[in-house]
N, C-alpha and C. Protein backbone atom coordinates (compact mmCIF):
# COMPACT_ATOMS: atom_id res chain seq x y z
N UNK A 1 -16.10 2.24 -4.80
CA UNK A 1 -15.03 2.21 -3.83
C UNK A 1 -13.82 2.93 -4.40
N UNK A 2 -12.53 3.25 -3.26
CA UNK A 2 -11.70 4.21 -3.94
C UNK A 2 -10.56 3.12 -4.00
N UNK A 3 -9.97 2.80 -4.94
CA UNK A 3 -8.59 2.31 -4.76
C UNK A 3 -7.00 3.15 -5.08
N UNK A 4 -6.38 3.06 -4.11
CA UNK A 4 -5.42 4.22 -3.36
C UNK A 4 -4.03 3.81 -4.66
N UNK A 5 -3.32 4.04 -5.22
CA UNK A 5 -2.16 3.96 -6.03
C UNK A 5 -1.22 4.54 -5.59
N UNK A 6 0.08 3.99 -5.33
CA UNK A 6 0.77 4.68 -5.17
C UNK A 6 2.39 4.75 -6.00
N UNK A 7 2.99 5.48 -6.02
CA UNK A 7 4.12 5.45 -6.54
C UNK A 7 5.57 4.73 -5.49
N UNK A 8 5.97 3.38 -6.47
CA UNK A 8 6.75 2.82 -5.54
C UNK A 8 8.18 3.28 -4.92
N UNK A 9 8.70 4.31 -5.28
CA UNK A 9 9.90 4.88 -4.77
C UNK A 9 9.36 5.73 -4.16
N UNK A 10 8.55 6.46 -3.67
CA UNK A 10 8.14 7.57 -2.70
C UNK A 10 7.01 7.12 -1.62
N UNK A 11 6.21 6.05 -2.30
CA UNK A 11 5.11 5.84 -1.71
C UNK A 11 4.30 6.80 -1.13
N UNK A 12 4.21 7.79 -2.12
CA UNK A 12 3.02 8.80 -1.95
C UNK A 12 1.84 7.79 -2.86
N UNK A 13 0.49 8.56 -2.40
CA UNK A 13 -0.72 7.95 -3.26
C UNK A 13 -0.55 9.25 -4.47
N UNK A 14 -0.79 8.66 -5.68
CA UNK A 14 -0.32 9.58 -6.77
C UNK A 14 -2.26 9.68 -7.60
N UNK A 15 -2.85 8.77 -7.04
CA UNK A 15 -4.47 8.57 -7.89
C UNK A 15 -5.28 8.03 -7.05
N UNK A 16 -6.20 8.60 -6.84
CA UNK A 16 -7.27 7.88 -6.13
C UNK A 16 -8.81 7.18 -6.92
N UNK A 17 -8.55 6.71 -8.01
CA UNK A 17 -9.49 6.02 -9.02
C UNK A 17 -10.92 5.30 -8.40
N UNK A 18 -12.14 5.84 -8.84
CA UNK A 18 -13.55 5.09 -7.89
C UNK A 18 -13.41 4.20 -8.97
N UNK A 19 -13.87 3.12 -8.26
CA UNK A 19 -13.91 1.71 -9.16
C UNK A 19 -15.49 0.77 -8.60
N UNK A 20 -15.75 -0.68 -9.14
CA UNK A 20 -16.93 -1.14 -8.87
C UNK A 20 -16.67 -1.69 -7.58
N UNK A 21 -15.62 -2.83 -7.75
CA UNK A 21 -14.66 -3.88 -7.12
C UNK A 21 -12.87 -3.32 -7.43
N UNK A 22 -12.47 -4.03 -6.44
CA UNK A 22 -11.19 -4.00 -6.29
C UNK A 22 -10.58 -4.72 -7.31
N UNK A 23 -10.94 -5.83 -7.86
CA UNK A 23 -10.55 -6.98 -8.66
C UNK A 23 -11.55 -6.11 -10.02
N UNK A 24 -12.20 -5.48 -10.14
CA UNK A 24 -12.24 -5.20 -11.60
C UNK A 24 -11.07 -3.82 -11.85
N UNK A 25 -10.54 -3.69 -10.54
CA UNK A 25 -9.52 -2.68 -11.01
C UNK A 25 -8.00 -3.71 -11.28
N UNK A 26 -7.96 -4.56 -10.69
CA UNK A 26 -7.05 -5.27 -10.92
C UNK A 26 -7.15 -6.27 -12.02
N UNK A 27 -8.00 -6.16 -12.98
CA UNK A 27 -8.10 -6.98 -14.41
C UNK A 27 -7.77 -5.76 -15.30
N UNK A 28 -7.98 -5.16 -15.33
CA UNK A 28 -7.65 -3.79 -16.38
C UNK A 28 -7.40 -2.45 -15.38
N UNK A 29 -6.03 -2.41 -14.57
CA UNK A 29 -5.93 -1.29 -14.07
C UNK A 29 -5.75 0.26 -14.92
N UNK A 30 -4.92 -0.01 -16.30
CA UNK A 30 -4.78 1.00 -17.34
C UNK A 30 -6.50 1.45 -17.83
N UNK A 31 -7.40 0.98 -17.55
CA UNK A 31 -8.49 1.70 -17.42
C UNK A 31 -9.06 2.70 -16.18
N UNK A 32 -8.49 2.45 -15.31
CA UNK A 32 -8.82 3.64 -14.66
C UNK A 32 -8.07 4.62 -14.33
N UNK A 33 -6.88 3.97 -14.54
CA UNK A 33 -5.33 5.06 -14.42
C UNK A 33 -4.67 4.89 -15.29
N UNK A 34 -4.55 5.59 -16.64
CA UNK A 34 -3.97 5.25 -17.42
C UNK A 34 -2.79 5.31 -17.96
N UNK A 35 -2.28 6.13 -16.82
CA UNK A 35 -0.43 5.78 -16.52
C UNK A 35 0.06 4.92 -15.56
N UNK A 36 -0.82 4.08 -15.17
CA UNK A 36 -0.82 2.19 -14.70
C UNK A 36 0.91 1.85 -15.14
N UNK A 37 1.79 1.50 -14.33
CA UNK A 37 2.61 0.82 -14.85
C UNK A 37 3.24 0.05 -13.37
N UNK A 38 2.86 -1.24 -13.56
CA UNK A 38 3.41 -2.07 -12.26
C UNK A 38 4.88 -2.11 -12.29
N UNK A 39 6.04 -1.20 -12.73
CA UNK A 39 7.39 -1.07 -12.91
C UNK A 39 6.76 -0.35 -11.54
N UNK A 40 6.04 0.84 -11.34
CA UNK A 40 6.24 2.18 -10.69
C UNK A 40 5.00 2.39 -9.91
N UNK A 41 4.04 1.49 -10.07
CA UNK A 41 3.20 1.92 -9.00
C UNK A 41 2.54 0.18 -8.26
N UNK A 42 2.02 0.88 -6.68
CA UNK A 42 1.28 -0.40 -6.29
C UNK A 42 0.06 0.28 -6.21
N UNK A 43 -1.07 -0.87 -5.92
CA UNK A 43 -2.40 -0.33 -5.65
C UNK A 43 -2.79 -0.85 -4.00
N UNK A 44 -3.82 -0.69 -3.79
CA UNK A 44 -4.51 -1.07 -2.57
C UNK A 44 -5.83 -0.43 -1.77
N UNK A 45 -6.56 -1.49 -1.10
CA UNK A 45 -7.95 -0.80 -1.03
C UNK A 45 -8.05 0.45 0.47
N UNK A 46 -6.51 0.28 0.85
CA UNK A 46 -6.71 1.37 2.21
C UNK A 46 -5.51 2.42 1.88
N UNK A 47 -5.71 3.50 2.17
CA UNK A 47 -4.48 4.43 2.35
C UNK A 47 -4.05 4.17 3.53
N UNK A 48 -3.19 4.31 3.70
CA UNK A 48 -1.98 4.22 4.58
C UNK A 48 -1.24 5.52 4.84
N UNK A 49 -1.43 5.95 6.15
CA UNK A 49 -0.86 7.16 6.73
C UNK A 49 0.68 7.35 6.64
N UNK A 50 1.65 5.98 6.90
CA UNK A 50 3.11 5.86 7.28
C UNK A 50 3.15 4.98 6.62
N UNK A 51 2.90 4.95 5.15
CA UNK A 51 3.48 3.75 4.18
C UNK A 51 4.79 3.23 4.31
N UNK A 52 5.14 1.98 4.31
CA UNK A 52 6.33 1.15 4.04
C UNK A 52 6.12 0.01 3.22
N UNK A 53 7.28 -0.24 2.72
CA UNK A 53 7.26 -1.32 1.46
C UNK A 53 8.20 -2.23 2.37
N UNK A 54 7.56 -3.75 1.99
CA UNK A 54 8.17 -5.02 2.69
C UNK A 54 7.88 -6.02 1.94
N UNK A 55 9.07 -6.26 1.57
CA UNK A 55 8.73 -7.78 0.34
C UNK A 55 8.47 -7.47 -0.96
N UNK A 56 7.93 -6.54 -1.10
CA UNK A 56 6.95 -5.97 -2.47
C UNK A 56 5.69 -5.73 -2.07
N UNK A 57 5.07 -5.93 -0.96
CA UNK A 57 4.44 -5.59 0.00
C UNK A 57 3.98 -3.55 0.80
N UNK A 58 2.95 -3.25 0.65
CA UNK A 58 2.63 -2.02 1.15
C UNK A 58 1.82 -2.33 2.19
N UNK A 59 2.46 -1.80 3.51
CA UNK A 59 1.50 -1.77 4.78
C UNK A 59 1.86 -0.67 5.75
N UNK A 60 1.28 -0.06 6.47
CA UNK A 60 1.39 0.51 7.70
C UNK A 60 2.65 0.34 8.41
N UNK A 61 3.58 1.62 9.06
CA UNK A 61 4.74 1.07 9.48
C UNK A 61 4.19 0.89 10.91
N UNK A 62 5.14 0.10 11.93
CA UNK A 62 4.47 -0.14 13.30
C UNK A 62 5.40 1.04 14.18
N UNK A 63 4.87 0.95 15.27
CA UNK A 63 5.17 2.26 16.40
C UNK A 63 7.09 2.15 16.46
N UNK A 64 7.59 1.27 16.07
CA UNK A 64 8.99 0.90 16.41
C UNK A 64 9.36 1.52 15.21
N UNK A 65 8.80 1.47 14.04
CA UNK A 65 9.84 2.01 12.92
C UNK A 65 9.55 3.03 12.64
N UNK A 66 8.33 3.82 13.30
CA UNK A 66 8.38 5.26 13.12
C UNK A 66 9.32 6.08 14.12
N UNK A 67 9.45 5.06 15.10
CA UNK A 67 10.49 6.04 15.71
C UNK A 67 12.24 5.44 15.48
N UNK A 68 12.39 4.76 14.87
CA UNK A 68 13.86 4.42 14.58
C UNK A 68 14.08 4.71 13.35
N UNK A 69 12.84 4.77 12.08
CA UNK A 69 13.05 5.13 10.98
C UNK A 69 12.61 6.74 10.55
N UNK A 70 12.01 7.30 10.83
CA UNK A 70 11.24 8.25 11.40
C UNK A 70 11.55 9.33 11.84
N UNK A 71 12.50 9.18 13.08
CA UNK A 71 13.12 9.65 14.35
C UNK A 71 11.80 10.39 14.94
N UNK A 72 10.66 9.89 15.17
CA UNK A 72 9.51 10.18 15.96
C UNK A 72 9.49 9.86 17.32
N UNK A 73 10.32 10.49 18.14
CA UNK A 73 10.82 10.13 19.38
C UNK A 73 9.77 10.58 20.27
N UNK A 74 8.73 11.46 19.69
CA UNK A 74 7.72 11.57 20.53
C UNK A 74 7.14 10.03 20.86
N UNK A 75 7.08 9.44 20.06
CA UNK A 75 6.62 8.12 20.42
C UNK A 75 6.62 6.90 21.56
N UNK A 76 7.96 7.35 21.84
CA UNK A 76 8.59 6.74 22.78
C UNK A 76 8.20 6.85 24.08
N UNK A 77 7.74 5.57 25.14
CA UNK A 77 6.86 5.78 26.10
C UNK A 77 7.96 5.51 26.97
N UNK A 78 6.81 5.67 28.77
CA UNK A 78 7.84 6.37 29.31
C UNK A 78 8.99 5.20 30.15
N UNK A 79 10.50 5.37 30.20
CA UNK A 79 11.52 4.28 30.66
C UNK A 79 11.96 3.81 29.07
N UNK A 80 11.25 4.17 28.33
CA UNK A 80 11.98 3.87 26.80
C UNK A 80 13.24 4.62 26.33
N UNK A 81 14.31 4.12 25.65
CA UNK A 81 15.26 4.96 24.97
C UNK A 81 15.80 4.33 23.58
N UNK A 82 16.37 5.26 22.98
CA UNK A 82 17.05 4.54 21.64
C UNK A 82 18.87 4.41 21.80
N UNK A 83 18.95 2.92 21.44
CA UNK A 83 20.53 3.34 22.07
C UNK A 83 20.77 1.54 20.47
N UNK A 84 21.65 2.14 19.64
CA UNK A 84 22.34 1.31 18.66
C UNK A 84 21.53 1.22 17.68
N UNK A 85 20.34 2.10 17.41
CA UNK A 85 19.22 2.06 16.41
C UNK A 85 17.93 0.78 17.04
N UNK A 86 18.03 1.19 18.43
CA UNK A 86 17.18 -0.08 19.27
C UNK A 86 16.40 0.76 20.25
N UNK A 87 15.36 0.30 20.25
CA UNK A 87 14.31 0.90 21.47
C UNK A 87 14.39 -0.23 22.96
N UNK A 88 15.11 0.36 23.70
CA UNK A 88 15.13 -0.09 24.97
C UNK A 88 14.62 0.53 26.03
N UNK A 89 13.91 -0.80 27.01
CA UNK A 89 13.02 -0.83 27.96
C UNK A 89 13.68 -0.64 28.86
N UNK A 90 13.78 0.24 29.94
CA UNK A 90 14.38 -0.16 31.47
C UNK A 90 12.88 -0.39 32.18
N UNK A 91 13.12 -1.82 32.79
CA UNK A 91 11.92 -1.74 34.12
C UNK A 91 12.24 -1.47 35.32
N UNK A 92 11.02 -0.86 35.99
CA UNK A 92 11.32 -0.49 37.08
C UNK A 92 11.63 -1.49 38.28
N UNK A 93 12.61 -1.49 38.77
CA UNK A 93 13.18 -2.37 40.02
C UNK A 93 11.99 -2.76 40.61
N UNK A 94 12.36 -4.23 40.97
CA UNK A 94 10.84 -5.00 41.77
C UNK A 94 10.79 -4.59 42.94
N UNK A 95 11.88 -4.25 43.83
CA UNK A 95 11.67 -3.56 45.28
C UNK A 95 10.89 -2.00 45.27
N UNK A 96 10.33 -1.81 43.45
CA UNK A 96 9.23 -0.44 43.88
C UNK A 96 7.70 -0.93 43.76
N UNK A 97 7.58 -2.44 43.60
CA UNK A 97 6.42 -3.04 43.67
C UNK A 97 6.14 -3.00 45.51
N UNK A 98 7.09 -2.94 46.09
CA UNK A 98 6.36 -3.39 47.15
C UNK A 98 6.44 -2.52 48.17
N UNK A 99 6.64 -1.23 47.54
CA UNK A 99 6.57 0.23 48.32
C UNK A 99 4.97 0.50 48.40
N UNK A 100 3.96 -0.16 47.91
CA UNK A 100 2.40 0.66 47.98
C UNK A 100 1.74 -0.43 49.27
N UNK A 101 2.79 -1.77 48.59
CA UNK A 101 2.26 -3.24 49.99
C UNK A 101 2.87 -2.13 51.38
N UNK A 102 3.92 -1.58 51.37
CA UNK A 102 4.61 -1.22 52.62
C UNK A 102 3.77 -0.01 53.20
N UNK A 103 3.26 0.98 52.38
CA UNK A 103 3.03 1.79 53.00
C UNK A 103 1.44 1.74 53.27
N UNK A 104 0.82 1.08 52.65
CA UNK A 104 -1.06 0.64 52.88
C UNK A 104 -1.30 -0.42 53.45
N UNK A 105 -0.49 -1.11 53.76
CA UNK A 105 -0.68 -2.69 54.22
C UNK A 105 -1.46 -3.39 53.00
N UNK A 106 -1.63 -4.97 53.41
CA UNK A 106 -2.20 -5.82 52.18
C UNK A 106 -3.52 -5.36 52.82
N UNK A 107 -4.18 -4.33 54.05
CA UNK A 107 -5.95 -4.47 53.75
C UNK A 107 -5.90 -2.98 53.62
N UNK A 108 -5.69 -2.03 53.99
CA UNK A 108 -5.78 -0.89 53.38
C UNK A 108 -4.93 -0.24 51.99
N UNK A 109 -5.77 0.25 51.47
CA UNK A 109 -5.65 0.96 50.08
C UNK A 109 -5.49 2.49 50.25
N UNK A 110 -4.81 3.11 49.26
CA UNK A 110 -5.52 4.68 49.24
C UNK A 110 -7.09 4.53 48.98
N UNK A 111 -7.79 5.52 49.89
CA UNK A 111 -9.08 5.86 48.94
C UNK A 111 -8.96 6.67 48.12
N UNK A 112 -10.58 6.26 46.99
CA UNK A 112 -10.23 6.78 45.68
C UNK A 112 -11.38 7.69 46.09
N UNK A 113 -11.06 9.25 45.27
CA UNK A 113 -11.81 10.54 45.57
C UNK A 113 -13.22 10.54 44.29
């Protein structure tokens, strides 16, 4: 198996070490990387595309902090905006729920092609 290392101020993966188990890399990590120093690096059994550190913690960032931390505004779906470092929702007014009741009646539908 590969276990992913990374360097904790950049959180790039700096080694990708094949090991047996995960836990025999974590009893003697200076054996497979032997510039191992838990000052400066974490390990873990998945790479991670959008690393973030939380707690001391390495995980995946979620869709909200790639675009507020990020500025991946492609992300942002649609009626979404960023306003105070916040992703806000506008919904659409309930009087446009009942524009499809008004114009099909409750027994006709569009047909579907």
């Amino acid at each position: 198996m590969i276990i992913y290392i990374y360097d904790i101020k950049t959180l790039t993966v700096v080694a990708r070490p094949i090991v047996n188990s995960y836990r025999e890399f974590k009893a003697e990590p200076i054996k497979y990387y032997p510039e191992w120093n838990t000052d400066y690096h974490l390990s873990t059994e998945v790479e991670f595309q959008n690393p973030i550190l939380d707690s001391g913690v390495i995980r995946e960032k979620t869709r909200e902090e790639l675009i507020l931390l990020d500025n991946k505004t492609e992300l942002l779906q649609d009626r979404e905006y960023i306003e105070n470092n916040r992703i806000i929702r506008v919904e659409a007014p309930s009087y446009l729920f009942g524009i499809k009741k008004l114009m099909y009646g409750k027994k006709e539908q569009p047909r579907k092609r």
